[in-house]
PDB file of N, CA and C in Angstrom:
ATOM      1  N   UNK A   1      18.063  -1.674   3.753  1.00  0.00           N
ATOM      2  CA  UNK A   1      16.685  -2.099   3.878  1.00  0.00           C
ATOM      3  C   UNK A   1      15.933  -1.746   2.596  1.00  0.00           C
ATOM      4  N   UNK A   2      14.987  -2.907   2.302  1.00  0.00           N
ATOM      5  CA  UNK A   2      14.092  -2.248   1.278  1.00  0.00           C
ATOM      6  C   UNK A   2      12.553  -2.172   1.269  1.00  0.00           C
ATOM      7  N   UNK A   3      11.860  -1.913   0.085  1.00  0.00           N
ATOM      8  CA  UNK A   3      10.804  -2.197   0.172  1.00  0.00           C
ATOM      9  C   UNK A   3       9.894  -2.993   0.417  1.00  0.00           C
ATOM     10  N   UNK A   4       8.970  -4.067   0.861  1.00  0.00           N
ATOM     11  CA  UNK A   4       8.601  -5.850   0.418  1.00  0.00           C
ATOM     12  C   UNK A   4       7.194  -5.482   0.269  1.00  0.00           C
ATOM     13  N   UNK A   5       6.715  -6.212  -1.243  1.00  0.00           N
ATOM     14  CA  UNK A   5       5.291  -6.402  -1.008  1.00  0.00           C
ATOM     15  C   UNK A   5       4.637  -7.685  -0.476  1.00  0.00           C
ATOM     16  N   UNK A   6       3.857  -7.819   0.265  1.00  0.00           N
ATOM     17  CA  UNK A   6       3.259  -8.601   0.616  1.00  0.00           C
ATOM     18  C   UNK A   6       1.876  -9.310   0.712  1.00  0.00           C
ATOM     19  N   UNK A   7       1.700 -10.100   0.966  1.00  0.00           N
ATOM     20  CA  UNK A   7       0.178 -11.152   0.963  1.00  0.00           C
ATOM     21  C   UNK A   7      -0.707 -10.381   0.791  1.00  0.00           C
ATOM     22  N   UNK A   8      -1.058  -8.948   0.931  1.00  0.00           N
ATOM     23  CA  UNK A   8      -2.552  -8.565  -0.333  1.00  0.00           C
ATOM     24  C   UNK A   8      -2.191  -8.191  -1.075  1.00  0.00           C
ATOM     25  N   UNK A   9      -1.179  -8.672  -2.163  1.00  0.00           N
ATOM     26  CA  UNK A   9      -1.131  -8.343  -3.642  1.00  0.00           C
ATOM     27  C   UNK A   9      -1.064  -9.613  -4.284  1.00  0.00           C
ATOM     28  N   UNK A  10      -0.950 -10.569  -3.311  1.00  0.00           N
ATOM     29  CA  UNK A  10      -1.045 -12.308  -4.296  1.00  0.00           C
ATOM     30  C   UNK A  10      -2.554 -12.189  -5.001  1.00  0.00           C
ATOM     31  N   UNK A  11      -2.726 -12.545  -5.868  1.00  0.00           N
ATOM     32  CA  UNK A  11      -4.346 -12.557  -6.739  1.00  0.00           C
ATOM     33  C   UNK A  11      -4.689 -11.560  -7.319  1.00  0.00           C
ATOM     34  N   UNK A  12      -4.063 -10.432  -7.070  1.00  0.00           N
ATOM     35  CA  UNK A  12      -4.669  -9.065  -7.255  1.00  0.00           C
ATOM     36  C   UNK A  12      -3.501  -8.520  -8.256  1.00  0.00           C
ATOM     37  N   UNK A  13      -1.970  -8.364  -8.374  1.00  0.00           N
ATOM     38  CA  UNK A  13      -1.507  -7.645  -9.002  1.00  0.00           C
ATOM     39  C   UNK A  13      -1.540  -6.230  -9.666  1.00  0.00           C
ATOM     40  N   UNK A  14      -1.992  -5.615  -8.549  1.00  0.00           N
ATOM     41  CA  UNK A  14      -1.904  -3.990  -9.070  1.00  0.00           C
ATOM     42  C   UNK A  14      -0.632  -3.767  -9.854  1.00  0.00           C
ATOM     43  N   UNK A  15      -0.803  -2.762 -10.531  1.00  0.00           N
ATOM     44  CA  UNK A  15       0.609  -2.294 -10.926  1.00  0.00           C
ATOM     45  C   UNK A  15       0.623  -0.741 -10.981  1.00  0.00           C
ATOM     46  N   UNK A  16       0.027  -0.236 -10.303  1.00  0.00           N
ATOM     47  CA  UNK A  16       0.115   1.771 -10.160  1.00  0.00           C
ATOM     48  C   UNK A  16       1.044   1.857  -9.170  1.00  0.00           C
ATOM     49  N   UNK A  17       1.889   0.787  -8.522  1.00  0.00           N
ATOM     50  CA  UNK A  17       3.039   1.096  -7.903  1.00  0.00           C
ATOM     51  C   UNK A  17       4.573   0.705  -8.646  1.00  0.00           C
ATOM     52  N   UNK A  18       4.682   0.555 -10.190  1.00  0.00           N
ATOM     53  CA  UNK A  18       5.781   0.223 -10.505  1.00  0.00           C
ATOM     54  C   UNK A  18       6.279   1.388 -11.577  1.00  0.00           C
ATOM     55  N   UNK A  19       5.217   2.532 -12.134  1.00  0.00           N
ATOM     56  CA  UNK A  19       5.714   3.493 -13.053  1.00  0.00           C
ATOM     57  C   UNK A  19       5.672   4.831 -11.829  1.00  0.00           C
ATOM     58  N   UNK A  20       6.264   4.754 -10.515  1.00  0.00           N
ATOM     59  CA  UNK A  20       6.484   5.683  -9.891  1.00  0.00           C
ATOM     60  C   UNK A  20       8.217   4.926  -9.077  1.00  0.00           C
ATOM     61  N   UNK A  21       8.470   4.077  -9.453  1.00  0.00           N
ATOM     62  CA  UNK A  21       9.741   3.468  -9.046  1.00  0.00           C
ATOM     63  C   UNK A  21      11.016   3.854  -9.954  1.00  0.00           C
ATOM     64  N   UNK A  22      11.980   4.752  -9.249  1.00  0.00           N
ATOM     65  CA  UNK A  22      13.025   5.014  -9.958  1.00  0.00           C
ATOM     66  C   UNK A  22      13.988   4.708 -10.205  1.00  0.00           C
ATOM     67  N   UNK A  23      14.165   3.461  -9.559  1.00  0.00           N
ATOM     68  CA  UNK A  23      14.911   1.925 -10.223  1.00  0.00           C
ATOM     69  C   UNK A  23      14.682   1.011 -10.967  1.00  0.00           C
ATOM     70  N   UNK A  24      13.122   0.922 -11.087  1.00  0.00           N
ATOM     71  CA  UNK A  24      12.840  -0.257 -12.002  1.00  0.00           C
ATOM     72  C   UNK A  24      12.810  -1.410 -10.751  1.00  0.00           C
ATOM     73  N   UNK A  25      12.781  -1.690  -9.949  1.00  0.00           N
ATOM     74  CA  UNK A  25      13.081  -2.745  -8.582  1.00  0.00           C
ATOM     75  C   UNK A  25      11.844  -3.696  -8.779  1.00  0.00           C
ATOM     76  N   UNK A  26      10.860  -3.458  -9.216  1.00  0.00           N
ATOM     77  CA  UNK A  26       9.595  -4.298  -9.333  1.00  0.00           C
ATOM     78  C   UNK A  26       9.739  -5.412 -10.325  1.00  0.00           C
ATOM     79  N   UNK A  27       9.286  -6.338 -10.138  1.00  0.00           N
ATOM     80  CA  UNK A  27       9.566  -7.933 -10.694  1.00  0.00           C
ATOM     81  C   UNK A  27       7.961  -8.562 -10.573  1.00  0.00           C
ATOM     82  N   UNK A  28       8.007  -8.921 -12.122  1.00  0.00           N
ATOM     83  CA  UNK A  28       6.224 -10.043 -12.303  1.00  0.00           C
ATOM     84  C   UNK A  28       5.983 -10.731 -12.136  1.00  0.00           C
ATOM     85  N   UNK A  29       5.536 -11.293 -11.204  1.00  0.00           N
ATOM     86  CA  UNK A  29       5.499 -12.523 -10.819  1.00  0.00           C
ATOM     87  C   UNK A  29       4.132 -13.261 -11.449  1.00  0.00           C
ATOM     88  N   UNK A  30       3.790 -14.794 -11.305  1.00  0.00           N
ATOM     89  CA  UNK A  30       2.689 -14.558 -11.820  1.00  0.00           C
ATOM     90  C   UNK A  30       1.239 -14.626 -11.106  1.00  0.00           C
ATOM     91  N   UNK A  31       1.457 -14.277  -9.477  1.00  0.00           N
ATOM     92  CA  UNK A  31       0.137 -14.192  -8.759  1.00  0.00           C
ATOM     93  C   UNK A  31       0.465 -12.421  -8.356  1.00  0.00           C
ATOM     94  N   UNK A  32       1.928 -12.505  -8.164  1.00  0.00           N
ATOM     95  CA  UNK A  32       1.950 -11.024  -7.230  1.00  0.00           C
ATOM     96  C   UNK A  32       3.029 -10.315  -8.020  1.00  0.00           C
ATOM     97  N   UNK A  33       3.549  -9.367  -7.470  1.00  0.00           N
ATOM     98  CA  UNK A  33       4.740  -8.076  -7.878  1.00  0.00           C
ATOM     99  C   UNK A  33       5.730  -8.760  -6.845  1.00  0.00           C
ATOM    100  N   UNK A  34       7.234  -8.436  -6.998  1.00  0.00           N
ATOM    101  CA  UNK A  34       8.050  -8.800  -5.753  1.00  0.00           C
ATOM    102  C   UNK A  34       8.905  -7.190  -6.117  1.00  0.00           C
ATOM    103  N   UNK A  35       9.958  -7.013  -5.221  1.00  0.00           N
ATOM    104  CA  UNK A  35      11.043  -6.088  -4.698  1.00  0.00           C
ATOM    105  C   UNK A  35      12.379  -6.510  -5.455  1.00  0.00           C
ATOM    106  N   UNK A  36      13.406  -6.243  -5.996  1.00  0.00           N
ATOM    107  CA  UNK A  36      14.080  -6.582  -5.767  1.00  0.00           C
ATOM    108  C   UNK A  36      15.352  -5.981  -4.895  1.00  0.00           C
ATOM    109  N   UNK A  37      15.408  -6.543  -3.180  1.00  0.00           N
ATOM    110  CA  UNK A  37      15.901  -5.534  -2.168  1.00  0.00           C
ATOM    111  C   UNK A  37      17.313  -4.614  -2.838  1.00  0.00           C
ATOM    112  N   UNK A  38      17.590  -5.256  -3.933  1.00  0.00           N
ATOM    113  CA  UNK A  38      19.274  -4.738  -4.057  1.00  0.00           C
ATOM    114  C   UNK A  38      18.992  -4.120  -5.099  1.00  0.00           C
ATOM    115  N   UNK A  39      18.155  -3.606  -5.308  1.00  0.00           N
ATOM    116  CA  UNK A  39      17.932  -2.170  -6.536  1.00  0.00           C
ATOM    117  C   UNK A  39      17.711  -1.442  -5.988  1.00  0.00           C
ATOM    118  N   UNK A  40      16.440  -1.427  -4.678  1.00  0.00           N
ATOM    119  CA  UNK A  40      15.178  -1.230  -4.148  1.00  0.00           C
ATOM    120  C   UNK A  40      16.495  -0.075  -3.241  1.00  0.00           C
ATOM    121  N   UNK A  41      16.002   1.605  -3.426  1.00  0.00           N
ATOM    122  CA  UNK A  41      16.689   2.624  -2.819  1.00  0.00           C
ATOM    123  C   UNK A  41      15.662   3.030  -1.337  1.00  0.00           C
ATOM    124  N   UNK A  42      14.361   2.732  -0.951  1.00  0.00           N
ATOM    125  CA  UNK A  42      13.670   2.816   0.163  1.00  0.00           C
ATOM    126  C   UNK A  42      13.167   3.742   0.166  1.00  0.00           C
ATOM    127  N   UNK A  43      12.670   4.615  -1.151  1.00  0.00           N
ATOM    128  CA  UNK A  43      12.131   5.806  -1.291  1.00  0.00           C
ATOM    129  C   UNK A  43      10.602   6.121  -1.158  1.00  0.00           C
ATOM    130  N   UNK A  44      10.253   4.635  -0.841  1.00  0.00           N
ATOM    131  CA  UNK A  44       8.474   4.688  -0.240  1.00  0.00           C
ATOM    132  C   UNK A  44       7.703   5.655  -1.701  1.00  0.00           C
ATOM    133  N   UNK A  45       8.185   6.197  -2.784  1.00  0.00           N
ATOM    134  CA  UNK A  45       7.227   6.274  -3.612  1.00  0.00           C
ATOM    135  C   UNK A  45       6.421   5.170  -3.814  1.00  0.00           C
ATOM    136  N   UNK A  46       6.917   4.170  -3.732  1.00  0.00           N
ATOM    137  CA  UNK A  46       5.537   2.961  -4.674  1.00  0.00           C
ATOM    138  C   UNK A  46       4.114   2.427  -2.666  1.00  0.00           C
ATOM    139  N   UNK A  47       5.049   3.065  -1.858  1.00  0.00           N
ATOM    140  CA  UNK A  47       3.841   2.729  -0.737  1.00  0.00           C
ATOM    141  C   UNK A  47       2.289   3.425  -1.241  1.00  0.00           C
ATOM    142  N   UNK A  48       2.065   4.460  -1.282  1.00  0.00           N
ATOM    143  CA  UNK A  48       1.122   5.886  -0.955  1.00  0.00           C
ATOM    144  C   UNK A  48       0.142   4.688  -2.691  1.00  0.00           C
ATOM    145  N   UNK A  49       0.988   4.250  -3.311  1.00  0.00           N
ATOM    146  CA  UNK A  49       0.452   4.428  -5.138  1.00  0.00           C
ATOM    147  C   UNK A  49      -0.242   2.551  -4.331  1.00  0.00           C
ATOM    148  N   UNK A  50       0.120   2.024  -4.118  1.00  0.00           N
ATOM    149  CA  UNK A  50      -0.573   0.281  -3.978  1.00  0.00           C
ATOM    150  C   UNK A  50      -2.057   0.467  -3.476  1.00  0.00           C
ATOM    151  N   UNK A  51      -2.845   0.373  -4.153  1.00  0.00           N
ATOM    152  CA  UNK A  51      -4.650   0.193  -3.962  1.00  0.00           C
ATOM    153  C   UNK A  51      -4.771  -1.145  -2.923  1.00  0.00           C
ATOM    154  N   UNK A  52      -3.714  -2.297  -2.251  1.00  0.00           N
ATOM    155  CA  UNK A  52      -4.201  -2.613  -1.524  1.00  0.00           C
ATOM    156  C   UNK A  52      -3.256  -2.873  -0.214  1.00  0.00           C
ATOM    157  N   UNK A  53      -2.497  -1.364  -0.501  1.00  0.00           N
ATOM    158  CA  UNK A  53      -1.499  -1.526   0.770  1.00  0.00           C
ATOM    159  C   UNK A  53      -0.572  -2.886   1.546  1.00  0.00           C
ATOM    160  N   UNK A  54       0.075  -3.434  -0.034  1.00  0.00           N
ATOM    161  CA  UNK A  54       0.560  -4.498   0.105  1.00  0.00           C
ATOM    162  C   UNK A  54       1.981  -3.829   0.557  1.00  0.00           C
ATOM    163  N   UNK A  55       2.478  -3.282   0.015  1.00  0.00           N
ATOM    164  CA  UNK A  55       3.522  -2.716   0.508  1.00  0.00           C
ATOM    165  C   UNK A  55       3.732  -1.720   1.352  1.00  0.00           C
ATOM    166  N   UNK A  56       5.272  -2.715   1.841  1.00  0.00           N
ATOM    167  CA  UNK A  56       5.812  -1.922   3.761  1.00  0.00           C
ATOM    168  C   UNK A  56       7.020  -2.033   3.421  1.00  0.00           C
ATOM    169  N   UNK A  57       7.641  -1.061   4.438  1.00  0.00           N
ATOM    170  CA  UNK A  57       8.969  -1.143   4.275  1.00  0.00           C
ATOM    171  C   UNK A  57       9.508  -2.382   5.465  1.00  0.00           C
ATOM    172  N   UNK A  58      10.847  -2.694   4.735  1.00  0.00           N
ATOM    173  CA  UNK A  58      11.080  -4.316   5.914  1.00  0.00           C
ATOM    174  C   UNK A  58      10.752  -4.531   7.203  1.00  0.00           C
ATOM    175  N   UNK A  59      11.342  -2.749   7.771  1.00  0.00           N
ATOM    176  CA  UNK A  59      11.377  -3.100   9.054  1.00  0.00           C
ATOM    177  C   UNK A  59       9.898  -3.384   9.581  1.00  0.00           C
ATOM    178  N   UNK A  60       8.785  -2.575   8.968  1.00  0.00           N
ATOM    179  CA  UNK A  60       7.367  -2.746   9.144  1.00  0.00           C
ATOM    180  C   UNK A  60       6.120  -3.931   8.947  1.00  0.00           C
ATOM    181  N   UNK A  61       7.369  -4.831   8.478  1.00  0.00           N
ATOM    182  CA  UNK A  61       6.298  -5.993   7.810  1.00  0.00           C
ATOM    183  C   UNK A  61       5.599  -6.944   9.100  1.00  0.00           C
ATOM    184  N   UNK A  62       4.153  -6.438   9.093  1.00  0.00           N
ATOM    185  CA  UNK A  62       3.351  -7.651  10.130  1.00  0.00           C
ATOM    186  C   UNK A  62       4.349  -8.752   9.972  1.00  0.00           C
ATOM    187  N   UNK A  63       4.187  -9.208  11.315  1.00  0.00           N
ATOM    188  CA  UNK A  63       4.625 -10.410  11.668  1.00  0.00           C
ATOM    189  C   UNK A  63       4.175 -11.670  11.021  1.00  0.00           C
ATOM    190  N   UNK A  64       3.397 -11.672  10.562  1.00  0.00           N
ATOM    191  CA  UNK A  64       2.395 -12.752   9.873  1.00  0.00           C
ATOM    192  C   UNK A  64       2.932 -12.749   8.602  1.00  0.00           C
ATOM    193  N   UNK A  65       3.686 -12.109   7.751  1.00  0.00           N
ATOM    194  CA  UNK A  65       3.835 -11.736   6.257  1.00  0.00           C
ATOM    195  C   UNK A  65       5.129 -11.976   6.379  1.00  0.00           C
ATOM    196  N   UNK A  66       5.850 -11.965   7.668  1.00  0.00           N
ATOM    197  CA  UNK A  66       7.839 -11.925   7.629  1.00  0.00           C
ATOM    198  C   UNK A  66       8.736 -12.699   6.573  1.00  0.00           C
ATOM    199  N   UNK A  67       7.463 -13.719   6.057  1.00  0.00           N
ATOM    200  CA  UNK A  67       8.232 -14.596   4.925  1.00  0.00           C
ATOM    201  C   UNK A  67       8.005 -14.089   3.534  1.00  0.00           C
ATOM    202  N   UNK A  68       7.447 -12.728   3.376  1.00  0.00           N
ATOM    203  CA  UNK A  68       7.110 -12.249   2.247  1.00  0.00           C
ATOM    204  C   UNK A  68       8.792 -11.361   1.952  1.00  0.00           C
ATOM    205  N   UNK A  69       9.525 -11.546   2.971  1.00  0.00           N
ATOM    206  CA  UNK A  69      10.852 -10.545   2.984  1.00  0.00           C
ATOM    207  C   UNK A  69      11.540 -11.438   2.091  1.00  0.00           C
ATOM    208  N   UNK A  70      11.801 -12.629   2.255  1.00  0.00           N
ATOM    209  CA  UNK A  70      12.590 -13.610   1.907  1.00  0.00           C
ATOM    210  C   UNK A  70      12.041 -14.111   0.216  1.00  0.00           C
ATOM    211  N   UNK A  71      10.943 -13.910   0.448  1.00  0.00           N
ATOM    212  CA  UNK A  71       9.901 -14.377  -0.954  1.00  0.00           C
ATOM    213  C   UNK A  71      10.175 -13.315  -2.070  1.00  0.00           C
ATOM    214  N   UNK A  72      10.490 -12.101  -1.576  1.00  0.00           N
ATOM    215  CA  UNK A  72      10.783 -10.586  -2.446  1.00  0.00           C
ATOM    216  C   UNK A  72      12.036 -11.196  -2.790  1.00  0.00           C
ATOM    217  N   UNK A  73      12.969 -11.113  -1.817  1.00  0.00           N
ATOM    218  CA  UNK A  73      14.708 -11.405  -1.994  1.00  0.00           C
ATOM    219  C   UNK A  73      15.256 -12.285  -3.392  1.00  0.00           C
ATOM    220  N   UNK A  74      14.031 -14.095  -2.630  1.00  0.00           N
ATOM    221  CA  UNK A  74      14.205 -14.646  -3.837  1.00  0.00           C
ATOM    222  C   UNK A  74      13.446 -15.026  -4.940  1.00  0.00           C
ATOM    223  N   UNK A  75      12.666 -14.373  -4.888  1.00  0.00           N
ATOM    224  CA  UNK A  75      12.159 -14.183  -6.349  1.00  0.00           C
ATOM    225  C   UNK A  75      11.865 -13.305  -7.652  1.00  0.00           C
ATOM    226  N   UNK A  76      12.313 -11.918  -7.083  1.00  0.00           N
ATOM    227  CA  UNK A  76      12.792 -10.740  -7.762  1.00  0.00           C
ATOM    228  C   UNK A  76      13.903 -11.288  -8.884  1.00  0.00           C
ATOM    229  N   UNK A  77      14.509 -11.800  -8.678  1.00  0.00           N
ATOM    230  CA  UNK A  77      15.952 -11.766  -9.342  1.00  0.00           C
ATOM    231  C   UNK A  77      15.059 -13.213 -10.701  1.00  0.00           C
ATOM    232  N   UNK A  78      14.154 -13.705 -10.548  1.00  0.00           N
ATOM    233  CA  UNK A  78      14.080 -15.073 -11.496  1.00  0.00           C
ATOM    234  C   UNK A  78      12.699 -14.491 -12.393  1.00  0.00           C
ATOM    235  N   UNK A  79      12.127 -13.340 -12.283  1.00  0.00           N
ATOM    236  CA  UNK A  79      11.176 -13.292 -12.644  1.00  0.00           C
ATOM    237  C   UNK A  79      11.630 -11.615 -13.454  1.00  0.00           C
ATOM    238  N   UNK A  80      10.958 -11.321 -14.810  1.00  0.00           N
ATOM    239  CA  UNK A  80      11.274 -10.324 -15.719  1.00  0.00           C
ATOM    240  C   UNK A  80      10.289  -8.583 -14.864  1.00  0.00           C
ATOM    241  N   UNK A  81      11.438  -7.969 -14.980  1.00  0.00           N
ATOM    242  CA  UNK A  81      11.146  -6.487 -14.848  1.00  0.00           C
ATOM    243  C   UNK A  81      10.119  -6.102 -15.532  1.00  0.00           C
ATOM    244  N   UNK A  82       9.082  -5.561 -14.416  1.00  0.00           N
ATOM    245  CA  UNK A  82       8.054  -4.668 -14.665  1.00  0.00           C
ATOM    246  C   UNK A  82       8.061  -2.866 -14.304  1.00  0.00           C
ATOM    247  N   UNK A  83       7.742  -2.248 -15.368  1.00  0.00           N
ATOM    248  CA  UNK A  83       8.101  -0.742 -15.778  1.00  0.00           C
ATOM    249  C   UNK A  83       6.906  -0.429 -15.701  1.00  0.00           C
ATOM    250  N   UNK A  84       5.646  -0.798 -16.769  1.00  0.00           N
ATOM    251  CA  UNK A  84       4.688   0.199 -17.233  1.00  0.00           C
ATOM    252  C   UNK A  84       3.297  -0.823 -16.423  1.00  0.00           C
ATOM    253  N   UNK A  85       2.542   0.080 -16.005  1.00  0.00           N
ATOM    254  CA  UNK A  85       1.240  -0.127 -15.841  1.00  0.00           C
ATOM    255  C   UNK A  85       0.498  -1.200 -16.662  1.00  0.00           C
ATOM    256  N   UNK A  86      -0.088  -2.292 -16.347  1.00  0.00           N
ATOM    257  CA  UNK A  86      -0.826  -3.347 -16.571  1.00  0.00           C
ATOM    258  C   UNK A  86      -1.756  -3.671 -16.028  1.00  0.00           C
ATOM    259  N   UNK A  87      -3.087  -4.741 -16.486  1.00  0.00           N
ATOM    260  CA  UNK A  87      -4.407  -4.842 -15.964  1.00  0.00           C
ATOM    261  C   UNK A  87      -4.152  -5.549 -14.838  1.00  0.00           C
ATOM    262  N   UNK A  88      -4.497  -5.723 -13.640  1.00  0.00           N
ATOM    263  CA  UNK A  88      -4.133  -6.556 -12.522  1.00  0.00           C
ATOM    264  C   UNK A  88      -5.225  -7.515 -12.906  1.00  0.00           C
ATOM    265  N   UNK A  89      -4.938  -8.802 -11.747  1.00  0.00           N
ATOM    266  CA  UNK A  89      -5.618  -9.987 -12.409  1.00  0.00           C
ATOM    267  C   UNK A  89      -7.278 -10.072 -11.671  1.00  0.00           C
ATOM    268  N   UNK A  90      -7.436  -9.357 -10.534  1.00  0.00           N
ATOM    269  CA  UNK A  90      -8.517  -8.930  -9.745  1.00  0.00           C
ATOM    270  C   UNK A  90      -9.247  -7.939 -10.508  1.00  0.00           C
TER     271      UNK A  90
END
Protein backbone atom coordinates (compact mmCIF):
# COMPACT_ATOMS: atom_id res chain seq x y z
CA UNK A 1 0.00 0.00 0.00
CA UNK A 2 0.98 3.50 -0.51
CA UNK A 3 0.58 6.93 -0.11
CA UNK A 4 -2.14 8.90 -2.74
CA UNK A 5 -2.57 12.52 -2.99
CA UNK A 6 -5.67 13.65 -3.83
CA UNK A 7 -8.32 16.32 -5.23
CA UNK A 8 -7.20 19.24 -2.77
CA UNK A 9 -3.89 19.50 -4.19
CA UNK A 10 -5.13 19.88 -8.00
CA UNK A 11 -4.60 23.94 -8.37
CA UNK A 12 -2.74 24.33 -5.38
CA UNK A 13 0.56 22.28 -5.55
CA UNK A 14 2.11 22.52 -2.22
CA UNK A 15 5.36 21.09 -2.03
CA UNK A 16 6.39 21.02 2.00
CA UNK A 17 5.44 17.41 1.57
CA UNK A 18 8.21 16.22 -0.87
CA UNK A 19 11.70 17.33 1.08
CA UNK A 20 10.47 15.10 4.06
CA UNK A 21 10.09 11.91 1.63
CA UNK A 22 12.82 9.36 1.87
CA UNK A 23 12.38 7.93 -1.43
CA UNK A 24 11.99 10.67 -3.57
CA UNK A 25 8.23 8.97 -4.52
CA UNK A 26 6.74 12.47 -5.36
CA UNK A 27 6.17 13.26 -9.11
CA UNK A 28 5.17 17.05 -10.81
CA UNK A 29 2.58 17.10 -12.28
CA UNK A 30 1.34 20.13 -13.80
CA UNK A 31 -1.95 20.96 -11.68
CA UNK A 32 -1.02 18.53 -8.70
CA UNK A 33 1.94 16.24 -7.00
CA UNK A 34 1.23 12.36 -7.62
CA UNK A 35 2.80 9.11 -5.51
CA UNK A 36 4.64 6.94 -7.09
CA UNK A 37 2.96 3.62 -5.21
CA UNK A 38 6.17 1.47 -6.03
CA UNK A 39 8.78 3.71 -4.38
CA UNK A 40 6.20 5.01 -1.96
CA UNK A 41 7.49 2.91 1.62
CA UNK A 42 4.00 4.20 3.67
CA UNK A 43 5.90 6.12 6.14
CA UNK A 44 3.11 8.92 6.42
CA UNK A 45 6.02 11.52 6.83
CA UNK A 46 4.70 13.63 3.88
CA UNK A 47 0.78 13.33 5.60
CA UNK A 48 1.30 15.72 8.98
CA UNK A 49 3.72 18.30 6.23
CA UNK A 50 0.51 18.83 3.23
CA UNK A 51 -1.16 22.44 4.13
CA UNK A 52 -4.20 21.02 2.47
CA UNK A 53 -4.47 17.53 3.67
CA UNK A 54 -4.47 16.12 0.27
CA UNK A 55 -2.81 13.24 1.31
CA UNK A 56 -4.14 9.68 2.72
CA UNK A 57 -2.94 6.62 2.86
CA UNK A 58 -4.85 4.11 0.16
CA UNK A 59 -6.69 2.35 2.38
CA UNK A 60 -8.19 5.85 3.69
CA UNK A 61 -9.02 7.54 0.54
CA UNK A 62 -12.80 9.14 0.67
CA UNK A 63 -14.77 7.41 -1.50
CA UNK A 64 -15.28 10.30 -3.75
CA UNK A 65 -11.36 10.66 -4.58
CA UNK A 66 -10.95 6.48 -5.18
CA UNK A 67 -9.85 7.49 -8.70
CA UNK A 68 -7.09 9.63 -7.37
CA UNK A 69 -5.42 5.91 -6.47
CA UNK A 70 -5.26 4.98 -10.03
CA UNK A 71 -4.39 8.71 -11.17
CA UNK A 72 -1.14 8.48 -8.59
CA UNK A 73 -0.31 4.82 -10.08
CA UNK A 74 -0.51 6.24 -13.56
CA UNK A 75 0.90 9.20 -13.63
CA UNK A 76 3.84 9.16 -11.26
CA UNK A 77 5.89 7.13 -13.54
CA UNK A 78 5.37 9.91 -16.87
CA UNK A 79 5.94 12.94 -15.03
CA UNK A 80 9.78 14.16 -13.60
CA UNK A 81 10.77 13.73 -9.81
CA UNK A 82 10.22 16.31 -7.38
CA UNK A 83 12.90 16.63 -4.32
CA UNK A 84 13.14 20.29 -3.23
CA UNK A 85 10.51 22.72 -2.15
CA UNK A 86 8.82 25.01 -4.81
CA UNK A 87 6.23 27.96 -5.04
CA UNK A 88 2.82 26.19 -5.31
CA UNK A 89 0.59 27.59 -7.96
CA UNK A 90 -2.21 28.89 -5.30
Amino acid sequence: MAMVVTEPCFGCRYTDCVVVCPCDSFHEGEQMLYIDPDSCIDCEACIPECPTEAICHEDNVPTEWRDYIALNRDLAPLCPSITEKRTPLC
